[in-house]
PDB file of N, CA and C in Angstrom:
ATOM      1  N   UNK A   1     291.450  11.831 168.583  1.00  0.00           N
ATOM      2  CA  UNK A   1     292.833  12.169 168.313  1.00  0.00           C
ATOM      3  C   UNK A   1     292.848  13.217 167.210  1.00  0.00           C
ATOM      4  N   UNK A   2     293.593  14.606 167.264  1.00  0.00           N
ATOM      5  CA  UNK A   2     294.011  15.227 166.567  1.00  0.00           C
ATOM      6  C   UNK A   2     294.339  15.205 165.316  1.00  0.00           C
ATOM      7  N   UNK A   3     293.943  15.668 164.080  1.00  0.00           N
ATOM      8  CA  UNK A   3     295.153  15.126 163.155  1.00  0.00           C
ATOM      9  C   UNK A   3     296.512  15.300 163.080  1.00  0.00           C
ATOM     10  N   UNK A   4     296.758  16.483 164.224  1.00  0.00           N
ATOM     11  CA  UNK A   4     298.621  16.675 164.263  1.00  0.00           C
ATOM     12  C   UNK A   4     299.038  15.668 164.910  1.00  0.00           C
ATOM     13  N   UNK A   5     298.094  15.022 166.066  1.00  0.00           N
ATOM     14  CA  UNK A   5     299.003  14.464 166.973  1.00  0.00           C
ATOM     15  C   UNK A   5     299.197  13.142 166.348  1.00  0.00           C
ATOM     16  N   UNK A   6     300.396  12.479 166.523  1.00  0.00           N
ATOM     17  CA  UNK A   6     300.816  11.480 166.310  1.00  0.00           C
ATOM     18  C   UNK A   6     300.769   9.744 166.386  1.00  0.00           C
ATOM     19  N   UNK A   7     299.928   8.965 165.790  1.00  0.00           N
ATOM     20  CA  UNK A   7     299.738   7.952 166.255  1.00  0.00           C
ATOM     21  C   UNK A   7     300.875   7.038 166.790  1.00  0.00           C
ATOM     22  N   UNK A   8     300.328   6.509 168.021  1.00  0.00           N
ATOM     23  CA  UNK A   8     301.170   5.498 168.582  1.00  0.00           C
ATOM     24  C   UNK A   8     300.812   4.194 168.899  1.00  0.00           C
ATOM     25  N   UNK A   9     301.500   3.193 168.622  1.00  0.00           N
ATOM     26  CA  UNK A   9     301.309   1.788 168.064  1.00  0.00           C
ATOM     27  C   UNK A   9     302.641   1.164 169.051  1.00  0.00           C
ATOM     28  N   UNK A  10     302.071  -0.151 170.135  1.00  0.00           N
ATOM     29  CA  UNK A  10     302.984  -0.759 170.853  1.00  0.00           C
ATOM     30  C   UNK A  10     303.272  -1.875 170.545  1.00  0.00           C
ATOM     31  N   UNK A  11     304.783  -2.000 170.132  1.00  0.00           N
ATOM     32  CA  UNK A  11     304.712  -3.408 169.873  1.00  0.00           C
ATOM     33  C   UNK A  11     305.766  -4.158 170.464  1.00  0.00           C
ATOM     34  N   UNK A  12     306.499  -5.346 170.317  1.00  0.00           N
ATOM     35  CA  UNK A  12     307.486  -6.125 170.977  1.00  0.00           C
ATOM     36  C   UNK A  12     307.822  -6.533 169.361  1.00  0.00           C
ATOM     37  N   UNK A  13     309.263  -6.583 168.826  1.00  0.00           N
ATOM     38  CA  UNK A  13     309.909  -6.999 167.757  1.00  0.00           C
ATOM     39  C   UNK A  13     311.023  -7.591 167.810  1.00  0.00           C
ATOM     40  N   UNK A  14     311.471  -8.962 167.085  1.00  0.00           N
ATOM     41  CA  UNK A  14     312.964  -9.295 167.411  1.00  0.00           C
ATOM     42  C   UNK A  14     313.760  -8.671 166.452  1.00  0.00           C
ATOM     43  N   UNK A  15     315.141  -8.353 167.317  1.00  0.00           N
ATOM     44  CA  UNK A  15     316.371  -7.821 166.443  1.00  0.00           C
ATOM     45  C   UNK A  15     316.853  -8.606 166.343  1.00  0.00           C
ATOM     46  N   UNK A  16     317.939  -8.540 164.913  1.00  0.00           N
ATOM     47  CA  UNK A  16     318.511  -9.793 164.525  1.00  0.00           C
ATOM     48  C   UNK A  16     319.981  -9.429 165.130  1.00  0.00           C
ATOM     49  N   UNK A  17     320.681 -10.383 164.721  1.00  0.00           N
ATOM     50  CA  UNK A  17     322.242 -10.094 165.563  1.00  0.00           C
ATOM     51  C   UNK A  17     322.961  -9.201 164.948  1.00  0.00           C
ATOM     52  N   UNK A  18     322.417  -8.366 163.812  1.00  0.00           N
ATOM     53  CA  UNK A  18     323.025  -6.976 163.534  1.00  0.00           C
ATOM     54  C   UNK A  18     322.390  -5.781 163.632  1.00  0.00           C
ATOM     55  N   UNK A  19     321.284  -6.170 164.751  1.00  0.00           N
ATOM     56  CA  UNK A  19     320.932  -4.892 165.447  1.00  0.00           C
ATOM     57  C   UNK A  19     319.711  -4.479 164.820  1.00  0.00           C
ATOM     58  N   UNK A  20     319.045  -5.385 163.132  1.00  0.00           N
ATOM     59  CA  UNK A  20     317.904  -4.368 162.688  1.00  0.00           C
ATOM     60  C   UNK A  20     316.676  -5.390 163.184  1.00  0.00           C
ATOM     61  N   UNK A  21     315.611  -4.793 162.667  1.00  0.00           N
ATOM     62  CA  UNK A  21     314.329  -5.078 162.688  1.00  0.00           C
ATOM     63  C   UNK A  21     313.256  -4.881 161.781  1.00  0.00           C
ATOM     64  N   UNK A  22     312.266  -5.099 161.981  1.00  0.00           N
ATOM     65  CA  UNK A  22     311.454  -4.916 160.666  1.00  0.00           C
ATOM     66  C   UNK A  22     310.097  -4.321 161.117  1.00  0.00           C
ATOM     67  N   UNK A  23     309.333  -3.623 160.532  1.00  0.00           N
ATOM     68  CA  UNK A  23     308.327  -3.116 161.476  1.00  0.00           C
ATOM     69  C   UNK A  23     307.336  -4.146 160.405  1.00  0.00           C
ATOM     70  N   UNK A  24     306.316  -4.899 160.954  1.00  0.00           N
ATOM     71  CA  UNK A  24     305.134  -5.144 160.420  1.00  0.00           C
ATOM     72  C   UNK A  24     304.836  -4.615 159.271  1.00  0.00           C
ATOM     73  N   UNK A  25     304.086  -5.239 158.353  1.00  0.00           N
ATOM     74  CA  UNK A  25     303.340  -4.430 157.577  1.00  0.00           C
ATOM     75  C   UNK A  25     302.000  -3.919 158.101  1.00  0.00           C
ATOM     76  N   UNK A  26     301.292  -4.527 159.054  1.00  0.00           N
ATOM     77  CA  UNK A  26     300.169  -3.729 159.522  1.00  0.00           C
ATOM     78  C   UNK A  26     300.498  -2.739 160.578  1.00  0.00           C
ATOM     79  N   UNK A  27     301.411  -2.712 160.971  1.00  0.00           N
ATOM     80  CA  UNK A  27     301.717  -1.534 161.957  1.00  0.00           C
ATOM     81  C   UNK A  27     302.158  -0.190 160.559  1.00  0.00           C
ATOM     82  N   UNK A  28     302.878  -0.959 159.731  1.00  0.00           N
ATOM     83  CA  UNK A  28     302.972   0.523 158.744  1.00  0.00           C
ATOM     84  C   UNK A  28     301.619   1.316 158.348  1.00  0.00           C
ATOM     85  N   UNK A  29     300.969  -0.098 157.823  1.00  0.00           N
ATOM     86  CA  UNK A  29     300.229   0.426 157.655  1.00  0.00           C
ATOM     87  C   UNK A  29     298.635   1.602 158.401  1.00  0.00           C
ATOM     88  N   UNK A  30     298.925   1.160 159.815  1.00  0.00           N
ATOM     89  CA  UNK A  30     298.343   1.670 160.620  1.00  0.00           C
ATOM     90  C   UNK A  30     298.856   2.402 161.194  1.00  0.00           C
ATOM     91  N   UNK A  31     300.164   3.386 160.911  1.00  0.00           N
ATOM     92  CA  UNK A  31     300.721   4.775 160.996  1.00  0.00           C
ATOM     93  C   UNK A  31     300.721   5.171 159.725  1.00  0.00           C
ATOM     94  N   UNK A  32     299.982   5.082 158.476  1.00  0.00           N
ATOM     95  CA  UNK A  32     300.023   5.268 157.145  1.00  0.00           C
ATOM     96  C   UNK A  32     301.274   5.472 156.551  1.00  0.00           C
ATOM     97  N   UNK A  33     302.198   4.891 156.517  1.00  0.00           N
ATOM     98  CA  UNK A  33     303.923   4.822 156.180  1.00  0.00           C
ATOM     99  C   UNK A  33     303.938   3.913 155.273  1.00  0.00           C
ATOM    100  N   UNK A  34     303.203   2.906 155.313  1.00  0.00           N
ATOM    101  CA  UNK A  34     303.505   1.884 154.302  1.00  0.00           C
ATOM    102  C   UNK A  34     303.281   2.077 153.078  1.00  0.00           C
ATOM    103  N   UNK A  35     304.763   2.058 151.896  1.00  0.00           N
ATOM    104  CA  UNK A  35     304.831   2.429 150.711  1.00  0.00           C
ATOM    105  C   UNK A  35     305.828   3.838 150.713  1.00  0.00           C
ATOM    106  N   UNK A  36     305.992   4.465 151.501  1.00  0.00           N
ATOM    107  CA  UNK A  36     306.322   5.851 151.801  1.00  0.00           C
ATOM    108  C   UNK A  36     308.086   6.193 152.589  1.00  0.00           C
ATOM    109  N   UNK A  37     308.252   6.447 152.162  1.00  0.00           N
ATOM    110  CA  UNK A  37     309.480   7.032 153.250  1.00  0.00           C
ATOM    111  C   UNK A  37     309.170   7.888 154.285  1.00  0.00           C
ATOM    112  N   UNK A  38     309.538   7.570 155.478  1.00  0.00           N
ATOM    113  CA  UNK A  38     308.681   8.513 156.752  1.00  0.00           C
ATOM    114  C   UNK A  38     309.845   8.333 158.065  1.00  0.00           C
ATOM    115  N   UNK A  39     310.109   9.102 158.572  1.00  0.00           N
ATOM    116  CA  UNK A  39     310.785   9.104 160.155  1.00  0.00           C
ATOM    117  C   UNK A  39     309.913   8.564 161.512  1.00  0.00           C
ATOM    118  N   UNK A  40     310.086   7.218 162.006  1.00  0.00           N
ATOM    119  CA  UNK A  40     309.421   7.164 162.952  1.00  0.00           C
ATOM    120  C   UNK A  40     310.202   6.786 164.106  1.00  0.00           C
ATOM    121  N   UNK A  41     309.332   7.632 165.307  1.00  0.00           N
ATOM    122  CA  UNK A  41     309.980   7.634 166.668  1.00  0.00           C
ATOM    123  C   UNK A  41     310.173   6.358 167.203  1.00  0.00           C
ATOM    124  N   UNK A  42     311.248   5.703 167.683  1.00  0.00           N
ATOM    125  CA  UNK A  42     310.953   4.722 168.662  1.00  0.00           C
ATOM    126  C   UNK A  42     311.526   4.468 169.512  1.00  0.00           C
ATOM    127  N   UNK A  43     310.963   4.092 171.070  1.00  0.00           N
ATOM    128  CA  UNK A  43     311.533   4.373 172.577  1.00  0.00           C
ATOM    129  C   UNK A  43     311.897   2.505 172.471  1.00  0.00           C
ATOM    130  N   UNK A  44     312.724   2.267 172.861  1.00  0.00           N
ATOM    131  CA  UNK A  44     313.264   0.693 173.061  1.00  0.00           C
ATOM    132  C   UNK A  44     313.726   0.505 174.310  1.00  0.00           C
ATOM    133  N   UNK A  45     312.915  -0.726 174.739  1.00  0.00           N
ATOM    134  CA  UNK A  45     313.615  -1.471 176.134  1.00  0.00           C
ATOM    135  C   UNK A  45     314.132  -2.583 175.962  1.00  0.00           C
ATOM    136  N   UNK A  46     315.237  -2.935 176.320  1.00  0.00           N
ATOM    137  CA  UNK A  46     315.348  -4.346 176.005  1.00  0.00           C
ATOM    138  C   UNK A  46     314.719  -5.061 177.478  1.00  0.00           C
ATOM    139  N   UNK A  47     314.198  -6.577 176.441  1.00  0.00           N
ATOM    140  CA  UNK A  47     313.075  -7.632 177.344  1.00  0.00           C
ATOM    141  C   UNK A  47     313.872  -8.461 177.708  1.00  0.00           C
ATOM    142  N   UNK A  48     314.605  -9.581 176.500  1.00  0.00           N
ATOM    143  CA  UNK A  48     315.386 -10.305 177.223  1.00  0.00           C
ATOM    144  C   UNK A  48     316.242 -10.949 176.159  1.00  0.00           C
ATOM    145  N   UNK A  49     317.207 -11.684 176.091  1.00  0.00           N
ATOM    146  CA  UNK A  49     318.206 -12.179 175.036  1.00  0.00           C
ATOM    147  C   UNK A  49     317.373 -13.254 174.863  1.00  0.00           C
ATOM    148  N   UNK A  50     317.668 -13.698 172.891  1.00  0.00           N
ATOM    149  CA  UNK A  50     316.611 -15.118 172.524  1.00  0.00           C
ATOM    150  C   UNK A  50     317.960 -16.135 172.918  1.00  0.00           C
ATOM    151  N   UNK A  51     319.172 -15.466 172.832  1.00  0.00           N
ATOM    152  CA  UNK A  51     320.428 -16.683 172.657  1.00  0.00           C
ATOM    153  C   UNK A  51     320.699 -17.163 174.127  1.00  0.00           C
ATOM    154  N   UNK A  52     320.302 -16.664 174.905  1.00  0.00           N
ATOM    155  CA  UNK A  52     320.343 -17.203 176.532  1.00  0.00           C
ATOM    156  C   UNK A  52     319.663 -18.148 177.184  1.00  0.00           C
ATOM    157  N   UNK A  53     319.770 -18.930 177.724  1.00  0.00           N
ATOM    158  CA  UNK A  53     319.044 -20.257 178.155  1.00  0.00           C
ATOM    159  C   UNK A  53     318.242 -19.577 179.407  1.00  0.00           C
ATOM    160  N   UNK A  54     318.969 -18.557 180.278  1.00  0.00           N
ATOM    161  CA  UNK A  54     318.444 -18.099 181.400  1.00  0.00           C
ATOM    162  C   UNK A  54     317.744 -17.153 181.363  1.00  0.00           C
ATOM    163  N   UNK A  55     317.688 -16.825 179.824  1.00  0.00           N
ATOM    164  CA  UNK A  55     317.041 -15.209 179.747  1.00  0.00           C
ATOM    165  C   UNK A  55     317.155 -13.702 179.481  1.00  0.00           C
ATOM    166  N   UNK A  56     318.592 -14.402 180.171  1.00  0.00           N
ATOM    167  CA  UNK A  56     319.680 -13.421 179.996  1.00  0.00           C
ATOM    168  C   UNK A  56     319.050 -11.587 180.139  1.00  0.00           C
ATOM    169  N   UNK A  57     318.254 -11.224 181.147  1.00  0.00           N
ATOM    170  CA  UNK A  57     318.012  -9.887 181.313  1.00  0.00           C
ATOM    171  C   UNK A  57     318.279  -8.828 182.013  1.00  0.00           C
ATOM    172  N   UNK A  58     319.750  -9.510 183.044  1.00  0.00           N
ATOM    173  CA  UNK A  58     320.861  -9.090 184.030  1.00  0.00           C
ATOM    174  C   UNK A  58     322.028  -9.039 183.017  1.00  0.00           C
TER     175      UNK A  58
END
């Protein structure tokens, strides 16, 4: 890998019911961000609702 190009790190995270999240500390730290103020990209799918008995992914 390049040093321009950008590391990418996959993960699955829960949002809380006001929408934030928290990134790991070892994922910061393994895009070297941790400690730092930094802009990072992130593509989101939603998987499935935790408050749904069925799953809720319809």
């Amino acid at each position: 890998m390049s040093g321009d190009e950008p590391q990418r790190i996959t993960f699955s995270k829960k949002v809380d019911k006001d929408g934030r999240m928290v990134v790991p500390k070892e994922h910061r730290q393994a895009l070297t961000i941790d400690g730092r103020e930094a802009l990072v990209e992130f593509e989101a799918k939603k998987i499935t609702y935790l408050d749904e008995d069925d799953g809720g992914d319809e």
